[in-house]
PDB file of N, CA and C in Angstrom:
ATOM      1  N   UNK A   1     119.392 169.506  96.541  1.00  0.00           N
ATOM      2  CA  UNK A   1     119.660 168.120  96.214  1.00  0.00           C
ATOM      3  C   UNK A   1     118.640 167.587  95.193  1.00  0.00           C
ATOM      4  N   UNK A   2     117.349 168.067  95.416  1.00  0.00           N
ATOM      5  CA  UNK A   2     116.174 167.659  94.144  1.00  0.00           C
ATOM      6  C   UNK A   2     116.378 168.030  92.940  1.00  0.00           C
ATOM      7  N   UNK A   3     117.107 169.130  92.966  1.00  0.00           N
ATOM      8  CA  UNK A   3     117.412 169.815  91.900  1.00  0.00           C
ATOM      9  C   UNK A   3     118.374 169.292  90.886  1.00  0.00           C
ATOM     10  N   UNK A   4     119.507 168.962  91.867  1.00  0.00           N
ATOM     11  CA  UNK A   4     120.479 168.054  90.790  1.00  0.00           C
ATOM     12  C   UNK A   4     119.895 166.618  90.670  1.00  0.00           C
ATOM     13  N   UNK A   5     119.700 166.132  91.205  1.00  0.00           N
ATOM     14  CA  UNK A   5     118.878 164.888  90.611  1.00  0.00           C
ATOM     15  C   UNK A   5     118.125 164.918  89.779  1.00  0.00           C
ATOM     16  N   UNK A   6     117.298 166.029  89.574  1.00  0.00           N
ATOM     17  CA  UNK A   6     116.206 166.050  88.605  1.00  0.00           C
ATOM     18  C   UNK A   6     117.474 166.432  87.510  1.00  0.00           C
ATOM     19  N   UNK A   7     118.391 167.209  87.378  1.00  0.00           N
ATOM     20  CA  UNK A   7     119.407 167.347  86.263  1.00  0.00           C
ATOM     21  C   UNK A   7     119.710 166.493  85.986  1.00  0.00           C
ATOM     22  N   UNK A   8     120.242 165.429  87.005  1.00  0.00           N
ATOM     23  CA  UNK A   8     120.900 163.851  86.291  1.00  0.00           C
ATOM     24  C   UNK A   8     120.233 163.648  85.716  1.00  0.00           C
ATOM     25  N   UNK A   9     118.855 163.259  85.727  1.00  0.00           N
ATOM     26  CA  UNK A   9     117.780 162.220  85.337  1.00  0.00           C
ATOM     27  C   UNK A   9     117.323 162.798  83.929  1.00  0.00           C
ATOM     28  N   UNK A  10     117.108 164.498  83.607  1.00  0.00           N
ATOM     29  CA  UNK A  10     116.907 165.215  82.389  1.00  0.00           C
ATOM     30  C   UNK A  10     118.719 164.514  81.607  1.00  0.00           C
ATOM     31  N   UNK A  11     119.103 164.914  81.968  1.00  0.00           N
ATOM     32  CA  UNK A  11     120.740 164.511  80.936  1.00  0.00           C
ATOM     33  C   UNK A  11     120.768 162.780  81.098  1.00  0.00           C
ATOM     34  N   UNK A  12     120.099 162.397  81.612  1.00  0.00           N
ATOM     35  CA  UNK A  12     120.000 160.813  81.320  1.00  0.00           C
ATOM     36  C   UNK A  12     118.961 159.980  80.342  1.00  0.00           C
ATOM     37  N   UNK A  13     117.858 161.314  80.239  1.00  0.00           N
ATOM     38  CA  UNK A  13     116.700 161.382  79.050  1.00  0.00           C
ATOM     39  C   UNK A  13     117.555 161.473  78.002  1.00  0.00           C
ATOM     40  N   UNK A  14     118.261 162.907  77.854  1.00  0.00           N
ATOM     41  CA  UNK A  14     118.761 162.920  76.228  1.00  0.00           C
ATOM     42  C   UNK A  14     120.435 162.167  76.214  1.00  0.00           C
ATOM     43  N   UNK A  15     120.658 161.734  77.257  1.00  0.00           N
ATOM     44  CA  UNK A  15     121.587 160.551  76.501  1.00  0.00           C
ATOM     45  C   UNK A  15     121.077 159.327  76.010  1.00  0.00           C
ATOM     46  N   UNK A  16     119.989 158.784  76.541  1.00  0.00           N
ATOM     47  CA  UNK A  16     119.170 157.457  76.352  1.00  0.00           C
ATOM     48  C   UNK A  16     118.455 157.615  75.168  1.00  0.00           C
ATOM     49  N   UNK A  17     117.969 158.800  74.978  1.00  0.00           N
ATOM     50  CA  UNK A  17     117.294 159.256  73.399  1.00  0.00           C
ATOM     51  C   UNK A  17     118.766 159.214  72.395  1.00  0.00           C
ATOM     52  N   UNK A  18     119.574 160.117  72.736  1.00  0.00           N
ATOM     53  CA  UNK A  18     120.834 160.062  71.835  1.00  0.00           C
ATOM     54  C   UNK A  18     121.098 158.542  71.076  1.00  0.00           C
ATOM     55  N   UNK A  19     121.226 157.906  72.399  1.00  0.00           N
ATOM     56  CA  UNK A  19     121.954 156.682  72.176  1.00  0.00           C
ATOM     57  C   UNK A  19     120.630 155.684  71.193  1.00  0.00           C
ATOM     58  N   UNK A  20     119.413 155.616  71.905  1.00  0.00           N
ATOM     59  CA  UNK A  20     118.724 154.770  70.654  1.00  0.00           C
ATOM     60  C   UNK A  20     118.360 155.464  69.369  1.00  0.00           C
ATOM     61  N   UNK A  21     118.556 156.665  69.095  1.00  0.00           N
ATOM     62  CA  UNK A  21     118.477 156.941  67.775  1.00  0.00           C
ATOM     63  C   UNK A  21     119.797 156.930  67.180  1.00  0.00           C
ATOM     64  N   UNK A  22     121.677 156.511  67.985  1.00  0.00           N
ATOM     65  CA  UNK A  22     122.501 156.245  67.175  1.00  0.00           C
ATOM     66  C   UNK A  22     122.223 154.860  66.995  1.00  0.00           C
ATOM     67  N   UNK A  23     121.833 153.989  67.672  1.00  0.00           N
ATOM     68  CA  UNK A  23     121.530 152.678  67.406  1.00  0.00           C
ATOM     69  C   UNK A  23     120.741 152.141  66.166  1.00  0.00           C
ATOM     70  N   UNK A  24     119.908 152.934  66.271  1.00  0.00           N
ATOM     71  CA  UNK A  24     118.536 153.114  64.919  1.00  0.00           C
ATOM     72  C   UNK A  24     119.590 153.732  63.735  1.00  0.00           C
ATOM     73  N   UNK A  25     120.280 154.827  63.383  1.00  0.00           N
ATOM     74  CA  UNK A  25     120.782 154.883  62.885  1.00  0.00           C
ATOM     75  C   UNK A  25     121.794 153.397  62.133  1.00  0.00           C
ATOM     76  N   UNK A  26     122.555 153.186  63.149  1.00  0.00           N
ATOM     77  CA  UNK A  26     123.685 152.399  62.787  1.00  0.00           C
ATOM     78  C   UNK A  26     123.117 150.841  62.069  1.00  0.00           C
ATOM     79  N   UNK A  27     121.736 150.778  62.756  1.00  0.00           N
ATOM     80  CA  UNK A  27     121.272 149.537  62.397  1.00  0.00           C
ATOM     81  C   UNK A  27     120.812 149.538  60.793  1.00  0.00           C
ATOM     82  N   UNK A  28     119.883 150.923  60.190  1.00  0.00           N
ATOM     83  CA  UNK A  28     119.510 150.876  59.093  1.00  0.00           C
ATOM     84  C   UNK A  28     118.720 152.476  58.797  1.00  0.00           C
ATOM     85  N   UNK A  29     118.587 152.952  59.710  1.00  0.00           N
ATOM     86  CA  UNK A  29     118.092 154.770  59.377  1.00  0.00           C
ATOM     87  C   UNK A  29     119.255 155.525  58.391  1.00  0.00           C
ATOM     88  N   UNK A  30     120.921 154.608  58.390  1.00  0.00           N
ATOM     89  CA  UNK A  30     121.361 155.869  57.916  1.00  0.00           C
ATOM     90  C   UNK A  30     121.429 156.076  56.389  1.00  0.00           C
ATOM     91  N   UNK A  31     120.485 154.413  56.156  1.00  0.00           N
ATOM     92  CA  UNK A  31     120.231 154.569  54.531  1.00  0.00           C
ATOM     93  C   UNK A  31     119.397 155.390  54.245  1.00  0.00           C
ATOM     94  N   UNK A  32     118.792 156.238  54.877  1.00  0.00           N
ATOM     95  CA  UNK A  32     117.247 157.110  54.417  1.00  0.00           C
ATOM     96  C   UNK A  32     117.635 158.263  54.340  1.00  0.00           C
ATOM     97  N   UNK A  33     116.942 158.600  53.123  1.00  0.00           N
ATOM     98  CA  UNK A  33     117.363 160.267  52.706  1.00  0.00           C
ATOM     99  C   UNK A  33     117.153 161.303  53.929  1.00  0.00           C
ATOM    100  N   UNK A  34     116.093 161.532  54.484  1.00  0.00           N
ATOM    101  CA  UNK A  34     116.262 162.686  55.659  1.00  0.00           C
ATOM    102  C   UNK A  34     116.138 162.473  56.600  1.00  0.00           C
ATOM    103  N   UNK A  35     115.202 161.254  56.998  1.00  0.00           N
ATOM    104  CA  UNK A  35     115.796 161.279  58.056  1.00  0.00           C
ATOM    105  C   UNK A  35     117.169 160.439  59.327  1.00  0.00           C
ATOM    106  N   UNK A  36     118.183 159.515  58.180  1.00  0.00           N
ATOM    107  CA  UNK A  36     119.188 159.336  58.436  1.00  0.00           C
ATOM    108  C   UNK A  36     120.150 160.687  59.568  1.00  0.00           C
ATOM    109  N   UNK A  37     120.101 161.611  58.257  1.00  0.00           N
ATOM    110  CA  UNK A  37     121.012 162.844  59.177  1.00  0.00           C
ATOM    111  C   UNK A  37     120.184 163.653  60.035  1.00  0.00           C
ATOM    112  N   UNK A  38     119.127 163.366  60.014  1.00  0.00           N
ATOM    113  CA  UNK A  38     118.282 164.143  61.693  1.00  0.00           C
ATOM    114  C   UNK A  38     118.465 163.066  62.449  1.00  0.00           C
ATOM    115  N   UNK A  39     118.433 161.889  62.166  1.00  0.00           N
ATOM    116  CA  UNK A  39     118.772 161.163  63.673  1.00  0.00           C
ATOM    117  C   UNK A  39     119.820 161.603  63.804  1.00  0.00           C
ATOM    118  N   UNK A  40     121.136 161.768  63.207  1.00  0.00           N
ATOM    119  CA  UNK A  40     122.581 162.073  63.326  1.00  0.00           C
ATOM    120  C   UNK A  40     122.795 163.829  64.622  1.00  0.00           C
ATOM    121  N   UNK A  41     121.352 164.436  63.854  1.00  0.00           N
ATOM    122  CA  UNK A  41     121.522 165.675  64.487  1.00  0.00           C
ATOM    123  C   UNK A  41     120.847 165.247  65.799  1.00  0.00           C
ATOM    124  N   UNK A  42     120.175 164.324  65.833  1.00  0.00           N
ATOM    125  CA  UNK A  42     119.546 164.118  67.589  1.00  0.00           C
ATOM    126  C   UNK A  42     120.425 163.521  68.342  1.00  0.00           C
ATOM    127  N   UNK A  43     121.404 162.842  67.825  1.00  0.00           N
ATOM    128  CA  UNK A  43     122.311 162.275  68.583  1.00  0.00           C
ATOM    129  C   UNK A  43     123.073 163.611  69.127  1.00  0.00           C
ATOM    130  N   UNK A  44     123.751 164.351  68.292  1.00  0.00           N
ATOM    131  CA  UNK A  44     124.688 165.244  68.615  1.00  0.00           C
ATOM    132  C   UNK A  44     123.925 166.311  69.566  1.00  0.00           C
ATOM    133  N   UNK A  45     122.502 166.788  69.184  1.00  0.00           N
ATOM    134  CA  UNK A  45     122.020 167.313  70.472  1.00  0.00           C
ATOM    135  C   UNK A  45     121.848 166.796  71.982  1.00  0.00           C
ATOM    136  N   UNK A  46     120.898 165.714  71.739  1.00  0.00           N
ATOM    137  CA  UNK A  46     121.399 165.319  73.043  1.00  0.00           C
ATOM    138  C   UNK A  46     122.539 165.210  73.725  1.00  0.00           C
ATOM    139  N   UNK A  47     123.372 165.099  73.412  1.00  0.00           N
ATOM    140  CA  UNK A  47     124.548 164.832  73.955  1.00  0.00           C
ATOM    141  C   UNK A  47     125.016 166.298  74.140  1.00  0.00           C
ATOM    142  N   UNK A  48     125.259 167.170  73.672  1.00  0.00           N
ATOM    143  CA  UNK A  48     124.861 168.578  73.686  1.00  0.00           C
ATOM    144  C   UNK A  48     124.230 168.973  74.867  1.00  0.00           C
ATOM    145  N   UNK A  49     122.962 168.745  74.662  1.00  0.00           N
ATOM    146  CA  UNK A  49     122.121 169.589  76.001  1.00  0.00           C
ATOM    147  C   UNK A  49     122.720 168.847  76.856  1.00  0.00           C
ATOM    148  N   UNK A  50     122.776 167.390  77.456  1.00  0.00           N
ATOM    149  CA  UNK A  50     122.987 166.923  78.453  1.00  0.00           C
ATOM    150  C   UNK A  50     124.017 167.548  79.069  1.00  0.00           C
ATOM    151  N   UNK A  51     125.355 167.422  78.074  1.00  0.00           N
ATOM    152  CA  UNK A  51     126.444 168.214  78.869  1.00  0.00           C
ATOM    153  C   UNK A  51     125.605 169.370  79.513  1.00  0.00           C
ATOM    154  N   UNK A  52     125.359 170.560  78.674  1.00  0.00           N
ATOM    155  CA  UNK A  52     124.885 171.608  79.055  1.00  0.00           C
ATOM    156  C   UNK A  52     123.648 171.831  80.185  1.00  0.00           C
ATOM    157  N   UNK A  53     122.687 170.669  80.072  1.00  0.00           N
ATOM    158  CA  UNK A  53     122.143 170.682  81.691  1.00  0.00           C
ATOM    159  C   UNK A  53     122.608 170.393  82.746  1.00  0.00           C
ATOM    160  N   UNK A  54     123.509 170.045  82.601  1.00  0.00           N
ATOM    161  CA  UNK A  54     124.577 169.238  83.987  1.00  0.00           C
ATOM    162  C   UNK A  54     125.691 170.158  84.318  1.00  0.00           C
ATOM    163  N   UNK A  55     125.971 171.316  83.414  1.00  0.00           N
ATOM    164  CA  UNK A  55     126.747 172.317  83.834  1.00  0.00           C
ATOM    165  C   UNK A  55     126.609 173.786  83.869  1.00  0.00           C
ATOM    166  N   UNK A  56     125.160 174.326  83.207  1.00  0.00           N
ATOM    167  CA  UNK A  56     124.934 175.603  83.478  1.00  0.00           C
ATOM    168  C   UNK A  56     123.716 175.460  84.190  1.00  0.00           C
ATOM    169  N   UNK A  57     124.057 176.138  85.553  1.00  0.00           N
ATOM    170  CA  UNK A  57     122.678 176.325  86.009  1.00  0.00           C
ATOM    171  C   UNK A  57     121.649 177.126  85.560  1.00  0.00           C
ATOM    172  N   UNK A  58     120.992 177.123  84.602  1.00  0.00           N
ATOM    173  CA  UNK A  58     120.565 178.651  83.562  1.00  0.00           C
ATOM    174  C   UNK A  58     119.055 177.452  83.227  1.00  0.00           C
ATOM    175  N   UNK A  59     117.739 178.445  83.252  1.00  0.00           N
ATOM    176  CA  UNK A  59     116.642 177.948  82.747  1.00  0.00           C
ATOM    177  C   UNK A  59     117.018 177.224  80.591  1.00  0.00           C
ATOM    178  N   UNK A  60     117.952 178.139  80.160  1.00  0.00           N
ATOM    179  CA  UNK A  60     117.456 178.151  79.025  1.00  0.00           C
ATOM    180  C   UNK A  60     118.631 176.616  78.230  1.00  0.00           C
ATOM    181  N   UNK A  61     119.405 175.519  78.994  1.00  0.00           N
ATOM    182  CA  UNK A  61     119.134 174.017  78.319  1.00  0.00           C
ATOM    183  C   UNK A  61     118.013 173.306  78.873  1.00  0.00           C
ATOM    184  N   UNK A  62     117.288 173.901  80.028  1.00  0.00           N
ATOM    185  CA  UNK A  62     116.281 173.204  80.732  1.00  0.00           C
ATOM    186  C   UNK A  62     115.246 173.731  79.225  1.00  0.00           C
ATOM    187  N   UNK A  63     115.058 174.575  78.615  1.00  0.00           N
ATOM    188  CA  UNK A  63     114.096 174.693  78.056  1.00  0.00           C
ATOM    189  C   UNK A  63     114.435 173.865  76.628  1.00  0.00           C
ATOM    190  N   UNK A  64     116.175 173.884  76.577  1.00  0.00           N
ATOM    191  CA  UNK A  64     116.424 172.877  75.374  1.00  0.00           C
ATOM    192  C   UNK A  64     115.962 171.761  75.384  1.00  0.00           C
ATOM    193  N   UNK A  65     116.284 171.019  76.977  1.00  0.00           N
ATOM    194  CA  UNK A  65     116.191 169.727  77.081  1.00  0.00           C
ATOM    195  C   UNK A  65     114.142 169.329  76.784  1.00  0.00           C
ATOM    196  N   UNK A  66     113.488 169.978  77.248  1.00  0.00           N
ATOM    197  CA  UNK A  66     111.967 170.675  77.381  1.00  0.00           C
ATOM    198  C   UNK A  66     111.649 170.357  75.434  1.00  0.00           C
ATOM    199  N   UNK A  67     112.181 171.003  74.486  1.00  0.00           N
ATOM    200  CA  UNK A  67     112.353 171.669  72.920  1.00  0.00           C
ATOM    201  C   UNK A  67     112.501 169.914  71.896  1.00  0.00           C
ATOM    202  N   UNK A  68     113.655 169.673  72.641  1.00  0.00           N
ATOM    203  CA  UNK A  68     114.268 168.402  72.452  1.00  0.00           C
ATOM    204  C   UNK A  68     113.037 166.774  72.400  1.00  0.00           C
ATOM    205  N   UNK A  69     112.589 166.620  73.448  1.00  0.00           N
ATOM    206  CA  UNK A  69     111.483 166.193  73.812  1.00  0.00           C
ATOM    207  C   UNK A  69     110.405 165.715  73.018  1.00  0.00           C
ATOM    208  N   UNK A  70     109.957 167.375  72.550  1.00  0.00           N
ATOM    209  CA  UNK A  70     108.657 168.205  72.234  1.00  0.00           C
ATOM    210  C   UNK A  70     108.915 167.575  70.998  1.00  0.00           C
ATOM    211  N   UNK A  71     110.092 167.891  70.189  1.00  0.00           N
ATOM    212  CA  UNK A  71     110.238 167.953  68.799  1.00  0.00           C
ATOM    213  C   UNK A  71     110.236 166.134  68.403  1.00  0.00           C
ATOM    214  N   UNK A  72     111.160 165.607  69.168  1.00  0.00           N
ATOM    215  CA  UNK A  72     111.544 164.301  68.913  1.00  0.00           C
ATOM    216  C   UNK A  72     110.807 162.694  68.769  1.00  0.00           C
ATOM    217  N   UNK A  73     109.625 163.424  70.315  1.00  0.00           N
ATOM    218  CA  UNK A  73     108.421 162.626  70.617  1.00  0.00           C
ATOM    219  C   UNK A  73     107.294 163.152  69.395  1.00  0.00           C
ATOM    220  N   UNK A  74     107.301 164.240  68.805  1.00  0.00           N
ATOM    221  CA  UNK A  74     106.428 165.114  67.930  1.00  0.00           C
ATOM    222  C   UNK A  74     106.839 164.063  66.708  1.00  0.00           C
ATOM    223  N   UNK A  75     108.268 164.247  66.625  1.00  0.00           N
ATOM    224  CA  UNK A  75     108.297 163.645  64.810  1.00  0.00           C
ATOM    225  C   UNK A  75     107.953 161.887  65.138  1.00  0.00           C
ATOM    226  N   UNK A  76     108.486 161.327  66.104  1.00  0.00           N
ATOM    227  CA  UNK A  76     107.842 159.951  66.000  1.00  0.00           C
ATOM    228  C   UNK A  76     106.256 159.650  65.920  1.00  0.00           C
ATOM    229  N   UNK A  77     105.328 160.802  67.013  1.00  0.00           N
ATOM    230  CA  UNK A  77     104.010 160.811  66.706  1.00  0.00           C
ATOM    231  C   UNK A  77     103.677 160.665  65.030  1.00  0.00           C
ATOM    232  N   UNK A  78     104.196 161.386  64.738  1.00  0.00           N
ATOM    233  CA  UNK A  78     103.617 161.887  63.584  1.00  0.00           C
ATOM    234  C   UNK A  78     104.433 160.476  62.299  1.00  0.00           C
ATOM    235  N   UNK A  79     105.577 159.936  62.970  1.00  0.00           N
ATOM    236  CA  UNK A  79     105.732 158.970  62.148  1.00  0.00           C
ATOM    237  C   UNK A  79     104.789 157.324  62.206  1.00  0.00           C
ATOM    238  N   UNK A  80     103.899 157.393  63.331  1.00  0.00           N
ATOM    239  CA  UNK A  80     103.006 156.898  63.648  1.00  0.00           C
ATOM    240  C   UNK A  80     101.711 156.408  63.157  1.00  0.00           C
ATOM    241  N   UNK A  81     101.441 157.927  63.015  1.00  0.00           N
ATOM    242  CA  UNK A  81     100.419 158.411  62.513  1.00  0.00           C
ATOM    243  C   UNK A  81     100.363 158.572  61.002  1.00  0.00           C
ATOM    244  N   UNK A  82     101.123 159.834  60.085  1.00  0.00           N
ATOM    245  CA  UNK A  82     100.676 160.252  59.119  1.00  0.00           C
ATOM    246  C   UNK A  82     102.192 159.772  58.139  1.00  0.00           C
ATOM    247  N   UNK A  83     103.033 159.121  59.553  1.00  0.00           N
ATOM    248  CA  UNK A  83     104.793 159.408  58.455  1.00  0.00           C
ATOM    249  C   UNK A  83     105.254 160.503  58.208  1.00  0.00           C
ATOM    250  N   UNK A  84     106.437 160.372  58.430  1.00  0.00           N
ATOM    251  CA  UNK A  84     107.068 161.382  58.280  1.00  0.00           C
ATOM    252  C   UNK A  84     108.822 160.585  57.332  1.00  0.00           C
ATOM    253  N   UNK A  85     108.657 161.911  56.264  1.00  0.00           N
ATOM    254  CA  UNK A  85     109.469 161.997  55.349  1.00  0.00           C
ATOM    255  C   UNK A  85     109.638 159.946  54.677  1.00  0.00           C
ATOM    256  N   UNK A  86     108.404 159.972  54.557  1.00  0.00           N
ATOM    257  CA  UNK A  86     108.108 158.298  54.308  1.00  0.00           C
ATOM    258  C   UNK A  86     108.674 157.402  54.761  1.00  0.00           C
ATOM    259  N   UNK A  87     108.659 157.613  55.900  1.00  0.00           N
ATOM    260  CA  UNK A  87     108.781 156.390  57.294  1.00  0.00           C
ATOM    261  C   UNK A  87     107.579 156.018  57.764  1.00  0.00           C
ATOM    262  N   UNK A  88     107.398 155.327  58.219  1.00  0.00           N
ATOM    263  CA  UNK A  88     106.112 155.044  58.856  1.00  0.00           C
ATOM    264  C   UNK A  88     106.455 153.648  59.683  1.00  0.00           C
ATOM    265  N   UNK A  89     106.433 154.340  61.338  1.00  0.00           N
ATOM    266  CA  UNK A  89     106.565 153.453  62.150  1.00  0.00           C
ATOM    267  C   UNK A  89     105.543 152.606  62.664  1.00  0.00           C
ATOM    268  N   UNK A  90     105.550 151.602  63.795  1.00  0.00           N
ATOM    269  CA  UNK A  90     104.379 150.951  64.281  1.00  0.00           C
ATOM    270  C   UNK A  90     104.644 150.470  65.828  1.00  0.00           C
ATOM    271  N   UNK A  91     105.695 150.901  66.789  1.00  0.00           N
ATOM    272  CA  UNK A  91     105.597 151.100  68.337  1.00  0.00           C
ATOM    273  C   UNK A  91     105.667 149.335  68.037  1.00  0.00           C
ATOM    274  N   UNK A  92     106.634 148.641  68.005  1.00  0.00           N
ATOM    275  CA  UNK A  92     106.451 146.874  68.444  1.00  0.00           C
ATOM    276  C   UNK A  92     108.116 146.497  68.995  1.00  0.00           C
ATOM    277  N   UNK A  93     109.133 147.909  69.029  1.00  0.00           N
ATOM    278  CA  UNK A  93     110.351 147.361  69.000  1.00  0.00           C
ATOM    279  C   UNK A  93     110.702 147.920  70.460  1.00  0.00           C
ATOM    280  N   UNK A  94     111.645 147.444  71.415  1.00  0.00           N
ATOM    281  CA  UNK A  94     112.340 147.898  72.732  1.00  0.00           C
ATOM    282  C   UNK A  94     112.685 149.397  72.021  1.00  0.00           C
ATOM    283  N   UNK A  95     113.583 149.680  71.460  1.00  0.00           N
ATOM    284  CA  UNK A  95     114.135 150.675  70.866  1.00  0.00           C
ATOM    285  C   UNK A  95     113.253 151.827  70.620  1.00  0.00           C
ATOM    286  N   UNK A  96     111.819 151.557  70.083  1.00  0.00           N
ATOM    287  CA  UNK A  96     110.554 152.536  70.176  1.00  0.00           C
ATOM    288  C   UNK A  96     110.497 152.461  71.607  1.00  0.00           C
ATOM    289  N   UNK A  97     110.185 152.074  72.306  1.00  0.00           N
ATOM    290  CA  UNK A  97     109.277 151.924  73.590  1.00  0.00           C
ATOM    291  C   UNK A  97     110.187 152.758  74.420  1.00  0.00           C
ATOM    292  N   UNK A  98     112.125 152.222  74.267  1.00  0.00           N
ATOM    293  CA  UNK A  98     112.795 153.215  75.298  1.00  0.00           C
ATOM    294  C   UNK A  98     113.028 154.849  74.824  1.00  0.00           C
ATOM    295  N   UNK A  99     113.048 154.935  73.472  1.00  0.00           N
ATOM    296  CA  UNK A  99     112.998 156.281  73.026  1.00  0.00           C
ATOM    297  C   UNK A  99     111.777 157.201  73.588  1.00  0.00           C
ATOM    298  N   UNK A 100     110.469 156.510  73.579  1.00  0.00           N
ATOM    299  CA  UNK A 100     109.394 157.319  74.196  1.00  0.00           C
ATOM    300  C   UNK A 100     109.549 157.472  75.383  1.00  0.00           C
ATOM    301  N   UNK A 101     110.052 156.336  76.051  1.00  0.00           N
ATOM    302  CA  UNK A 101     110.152 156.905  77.768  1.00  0.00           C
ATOM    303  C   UNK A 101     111.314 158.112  77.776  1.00  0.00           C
ATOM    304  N   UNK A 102     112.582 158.270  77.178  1.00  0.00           N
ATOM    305  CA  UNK A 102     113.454 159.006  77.231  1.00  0.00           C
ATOM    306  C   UNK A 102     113.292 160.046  76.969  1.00  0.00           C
ATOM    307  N   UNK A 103     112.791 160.573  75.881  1.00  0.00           N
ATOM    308  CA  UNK A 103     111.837 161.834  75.364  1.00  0.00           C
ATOM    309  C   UNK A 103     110.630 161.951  76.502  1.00  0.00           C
ATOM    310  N   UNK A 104     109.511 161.552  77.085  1.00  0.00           N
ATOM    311  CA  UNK A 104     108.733 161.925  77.991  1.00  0.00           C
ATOM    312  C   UNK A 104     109.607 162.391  79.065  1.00  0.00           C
ATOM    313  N   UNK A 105     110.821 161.764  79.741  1.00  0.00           N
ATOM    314  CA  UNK A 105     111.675 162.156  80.667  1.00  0.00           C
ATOM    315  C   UNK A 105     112.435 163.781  80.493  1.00  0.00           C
ATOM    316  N   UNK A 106     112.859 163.522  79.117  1.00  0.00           N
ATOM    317  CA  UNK A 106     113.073 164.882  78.571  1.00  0.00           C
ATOM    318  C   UNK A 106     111.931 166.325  78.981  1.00  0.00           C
ATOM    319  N   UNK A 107     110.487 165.716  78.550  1.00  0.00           N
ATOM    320  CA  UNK A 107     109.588 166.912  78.602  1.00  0.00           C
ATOM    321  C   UNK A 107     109.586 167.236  80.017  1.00  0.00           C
ATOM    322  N   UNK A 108     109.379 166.321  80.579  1.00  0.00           N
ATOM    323  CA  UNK A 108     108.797 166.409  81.747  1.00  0.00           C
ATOM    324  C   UNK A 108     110.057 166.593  83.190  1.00  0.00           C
ATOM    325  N   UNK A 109     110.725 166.166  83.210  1.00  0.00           N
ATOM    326  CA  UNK A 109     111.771 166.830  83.820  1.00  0.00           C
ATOM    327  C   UNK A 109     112.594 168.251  83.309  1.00  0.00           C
ATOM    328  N   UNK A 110     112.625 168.433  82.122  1.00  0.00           N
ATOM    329  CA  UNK A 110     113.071 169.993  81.380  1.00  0.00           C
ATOM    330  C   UNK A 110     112.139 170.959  81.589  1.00  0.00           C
ATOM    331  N   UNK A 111     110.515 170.577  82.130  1.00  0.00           N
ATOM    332  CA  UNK A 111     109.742 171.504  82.453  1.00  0.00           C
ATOM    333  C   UNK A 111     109.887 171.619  83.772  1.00  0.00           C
ATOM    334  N   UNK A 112     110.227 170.687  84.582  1.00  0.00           N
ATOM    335  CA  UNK A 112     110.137 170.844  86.150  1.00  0.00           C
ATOM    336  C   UNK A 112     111.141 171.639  86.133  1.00  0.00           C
ATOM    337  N   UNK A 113     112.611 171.348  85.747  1.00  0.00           N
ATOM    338  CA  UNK A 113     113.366 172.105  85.959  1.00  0.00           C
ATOM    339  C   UNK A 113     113.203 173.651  85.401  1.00  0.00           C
ATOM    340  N   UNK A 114     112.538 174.158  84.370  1.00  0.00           N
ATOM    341  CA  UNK A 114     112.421 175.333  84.316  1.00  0.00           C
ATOM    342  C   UNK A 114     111.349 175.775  85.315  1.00  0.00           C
ATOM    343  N   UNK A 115     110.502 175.518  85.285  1.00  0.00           N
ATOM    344  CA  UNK A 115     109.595 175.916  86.994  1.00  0.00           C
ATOM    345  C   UNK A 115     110.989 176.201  87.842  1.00  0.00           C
ATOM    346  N   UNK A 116     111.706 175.661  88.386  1.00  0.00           N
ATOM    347  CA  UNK A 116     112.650 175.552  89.393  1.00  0.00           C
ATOM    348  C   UNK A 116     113.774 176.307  89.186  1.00  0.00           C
ATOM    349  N   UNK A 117     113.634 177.075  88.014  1.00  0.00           N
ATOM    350  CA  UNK A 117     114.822 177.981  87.634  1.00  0.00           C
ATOM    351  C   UNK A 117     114.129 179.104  87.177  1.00  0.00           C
ATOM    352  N   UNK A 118     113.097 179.446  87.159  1.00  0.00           N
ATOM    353  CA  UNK A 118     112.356 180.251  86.326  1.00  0.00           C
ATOM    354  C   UNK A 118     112.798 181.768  87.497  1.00  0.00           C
ATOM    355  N   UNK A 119     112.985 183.200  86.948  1.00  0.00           N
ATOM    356  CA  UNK A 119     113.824 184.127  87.568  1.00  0.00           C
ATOM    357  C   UNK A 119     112.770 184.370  88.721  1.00  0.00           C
ATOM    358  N   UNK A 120     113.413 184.984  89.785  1.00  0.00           N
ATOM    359  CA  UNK A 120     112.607 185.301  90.740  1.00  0.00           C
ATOM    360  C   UNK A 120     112.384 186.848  91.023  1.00  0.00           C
ATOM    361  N   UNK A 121     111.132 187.034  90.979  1.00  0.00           N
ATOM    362  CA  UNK A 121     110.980 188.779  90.954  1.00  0.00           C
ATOM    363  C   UNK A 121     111.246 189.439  91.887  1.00  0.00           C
ATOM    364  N   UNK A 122     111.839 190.562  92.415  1.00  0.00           N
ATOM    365  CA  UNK A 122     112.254 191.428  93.621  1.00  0.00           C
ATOM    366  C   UNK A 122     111.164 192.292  93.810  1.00  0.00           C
ATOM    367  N   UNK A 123     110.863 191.957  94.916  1.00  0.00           N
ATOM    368  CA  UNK A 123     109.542 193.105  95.183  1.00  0.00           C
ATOM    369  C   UNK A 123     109.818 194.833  95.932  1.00  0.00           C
TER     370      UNK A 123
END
């Protein structure tokens, strides 16, 4: 029972990430040269893995959902910080604030769940 819950809650990370980077998109990202169509591609992943954590019991969308996360929370750091592809964010909008919780949910439940799926050795 922990187990699928912790699945809901990972496929409820990358729909909630999906959904505020189509929002960000639709609002004004999709005028920007690159990274318009990587939000486009984060939408379609998430939505992607989620299906796929919610229906294969298999470590390896737990490690997508885990990848997903890593990468997504990575490029906003870094749009933070140094910018990325000349964006340069500043963390003051709902839309930042729920994307980071959704992506941390991502890491951190896509790692529990691979702990929890990880193969078991026969002695």
């Amino acid at each position: 029972m922990v187990t699928w819950a912790l699945r809901i809650l990972v496929a409820a990370g990358l729909l909630g990430s999906a959904w505020v980077h189509y929002e960000l998109w639709q609002e004004s990202f999709r005028d920007i040269d690159v990274i318009g169509p990587l939000f486009l591609v984060n939408v379609v992943a998430g939505v992607v893995l989620a299906i796929a954590v919610l229906a294969w019991r298999h470590w390896l969308p737990n490690l997508g959902a885990f990848g997903f996360g890593v990468a997504t929370l990575g490029a906003y750091i870094l749009s933070l910080t140094v910018g990325l592809f000349e964006v340069h964010e500043q963390f003051k909008t709902p839309a930042e604030f729920w994307g980071v919780v959704t992506e941390v949910v991502c890491i951190l439940g896509g790692l529990a769940l691979m702990v929890m799926y990880r193969p078991r050795r026969v002695a």
